[in-house]
C-alpha atoms as a PDB file:
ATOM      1  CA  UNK A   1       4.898  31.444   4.276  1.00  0.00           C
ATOM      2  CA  UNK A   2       5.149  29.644   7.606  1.00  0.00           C
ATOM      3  CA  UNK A   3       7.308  31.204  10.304  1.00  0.00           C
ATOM      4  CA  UNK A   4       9.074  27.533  10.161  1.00  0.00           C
ATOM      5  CA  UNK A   5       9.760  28.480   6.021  1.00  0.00           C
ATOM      6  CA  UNK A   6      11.220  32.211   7.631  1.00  0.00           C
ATOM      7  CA  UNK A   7      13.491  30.439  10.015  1.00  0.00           C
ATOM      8  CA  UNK A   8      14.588  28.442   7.410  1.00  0.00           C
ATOM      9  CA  UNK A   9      15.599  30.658   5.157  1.00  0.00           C
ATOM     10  CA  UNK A  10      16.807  33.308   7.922  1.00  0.00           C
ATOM     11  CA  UNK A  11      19.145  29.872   8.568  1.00  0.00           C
ATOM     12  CA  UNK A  12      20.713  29.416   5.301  1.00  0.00           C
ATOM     13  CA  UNK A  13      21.870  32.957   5.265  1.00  0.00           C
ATOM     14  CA  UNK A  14      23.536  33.039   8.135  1.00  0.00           C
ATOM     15  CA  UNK A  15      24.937  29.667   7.442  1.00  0.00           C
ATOM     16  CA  UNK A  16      26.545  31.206   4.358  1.00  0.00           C
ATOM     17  CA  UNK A  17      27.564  34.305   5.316  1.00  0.00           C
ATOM     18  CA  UNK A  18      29.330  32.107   8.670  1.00  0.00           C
ATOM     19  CA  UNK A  19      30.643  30.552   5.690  1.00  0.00           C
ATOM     20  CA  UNK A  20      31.747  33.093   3.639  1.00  0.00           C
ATOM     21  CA  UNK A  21      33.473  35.272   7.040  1.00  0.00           C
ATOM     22  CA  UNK A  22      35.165  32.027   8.746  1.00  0.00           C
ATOM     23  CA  UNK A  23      33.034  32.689  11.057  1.00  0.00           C
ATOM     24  CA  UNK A  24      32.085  28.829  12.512  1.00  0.00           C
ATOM     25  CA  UNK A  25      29.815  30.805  15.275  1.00  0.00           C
ATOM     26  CA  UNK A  26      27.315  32.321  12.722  1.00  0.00           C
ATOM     27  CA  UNK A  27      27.943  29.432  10.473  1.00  0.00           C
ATOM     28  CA  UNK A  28      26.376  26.953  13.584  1.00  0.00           C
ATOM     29  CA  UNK A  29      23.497  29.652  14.630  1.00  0.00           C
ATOM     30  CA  UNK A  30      22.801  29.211  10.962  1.00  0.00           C
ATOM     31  CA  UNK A  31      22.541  25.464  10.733  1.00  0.00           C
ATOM     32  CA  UNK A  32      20.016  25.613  14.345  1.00  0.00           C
ATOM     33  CA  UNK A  33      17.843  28.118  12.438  1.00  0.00           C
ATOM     34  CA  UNK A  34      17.381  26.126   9.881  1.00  0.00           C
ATOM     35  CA  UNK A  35      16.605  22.850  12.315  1.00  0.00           C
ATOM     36  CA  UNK A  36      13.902  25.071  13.947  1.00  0.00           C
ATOM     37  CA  UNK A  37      12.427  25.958  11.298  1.00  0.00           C
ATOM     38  CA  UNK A  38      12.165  22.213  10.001  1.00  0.00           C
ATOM     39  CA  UNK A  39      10.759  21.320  13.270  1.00  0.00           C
ATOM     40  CA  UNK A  40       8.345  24.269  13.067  1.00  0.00           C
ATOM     41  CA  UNK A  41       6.994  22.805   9.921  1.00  0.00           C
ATOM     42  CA  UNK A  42       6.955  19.344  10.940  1.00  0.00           C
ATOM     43  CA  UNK A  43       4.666  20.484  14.015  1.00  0.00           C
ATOM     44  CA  UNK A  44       2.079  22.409  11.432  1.00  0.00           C
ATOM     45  CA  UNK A  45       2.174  19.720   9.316  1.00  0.00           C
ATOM     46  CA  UNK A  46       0.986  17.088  11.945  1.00  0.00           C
ATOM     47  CA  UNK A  47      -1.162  18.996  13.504  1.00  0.00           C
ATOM     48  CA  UNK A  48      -2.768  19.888  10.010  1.00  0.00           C
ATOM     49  CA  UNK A  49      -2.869  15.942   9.779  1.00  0.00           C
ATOM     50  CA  UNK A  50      -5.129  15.571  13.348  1.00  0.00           C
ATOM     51  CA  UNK A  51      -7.306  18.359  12.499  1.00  0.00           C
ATOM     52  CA  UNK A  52      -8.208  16.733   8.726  1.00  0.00           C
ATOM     53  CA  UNK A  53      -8.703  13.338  11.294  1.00  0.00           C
ATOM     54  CA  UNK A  54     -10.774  15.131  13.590  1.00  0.00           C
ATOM     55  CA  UNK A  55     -12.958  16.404  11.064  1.00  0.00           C
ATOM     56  CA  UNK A  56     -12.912  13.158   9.255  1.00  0.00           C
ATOM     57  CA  UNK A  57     -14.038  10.766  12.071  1.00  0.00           C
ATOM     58  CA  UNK A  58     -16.535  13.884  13.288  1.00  0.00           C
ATOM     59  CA  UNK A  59     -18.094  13.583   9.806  1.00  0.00           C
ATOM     60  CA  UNK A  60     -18.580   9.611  10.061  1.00  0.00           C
ATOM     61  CA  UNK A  61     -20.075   9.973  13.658  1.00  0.00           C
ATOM     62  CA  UNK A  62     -22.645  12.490  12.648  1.00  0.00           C
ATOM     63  CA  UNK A  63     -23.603  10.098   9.606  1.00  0.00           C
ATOM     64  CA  UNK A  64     -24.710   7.378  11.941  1.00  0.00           C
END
């Protein structure tokens, strides 16, 4: 699990426990958690994405 997943679903709780209290504060700190950790993942995922291209066009240049 990626520490973008843990932010994620650190978020949701205290989205729904803001929810649960009334409390709008915990509630919002709940919603940004949850935005990091999207963006976290979004970051691993693209540079997953340029490493598997790296490799890739490595691969062809060594095969010429």
């Amino acid at each position: 699990m990626s520490n973008g997943d843990m932010d994620n679903i650190k978020g949701k709780g205290k989205e729904g426990l803001g929810k649960v209290t009334g409390d709008k504060e915990t509630e919002r700190e709940g919603q940004m958690d949850q935005a990091k950790g999207k963006a976290k993942n979004a970051v691993e995922g693209a540079k997953d994405n340029l490493s598997q291209a790296a490799g890739k066009a490595s691969d062809a240049a060594d095969r010429k």
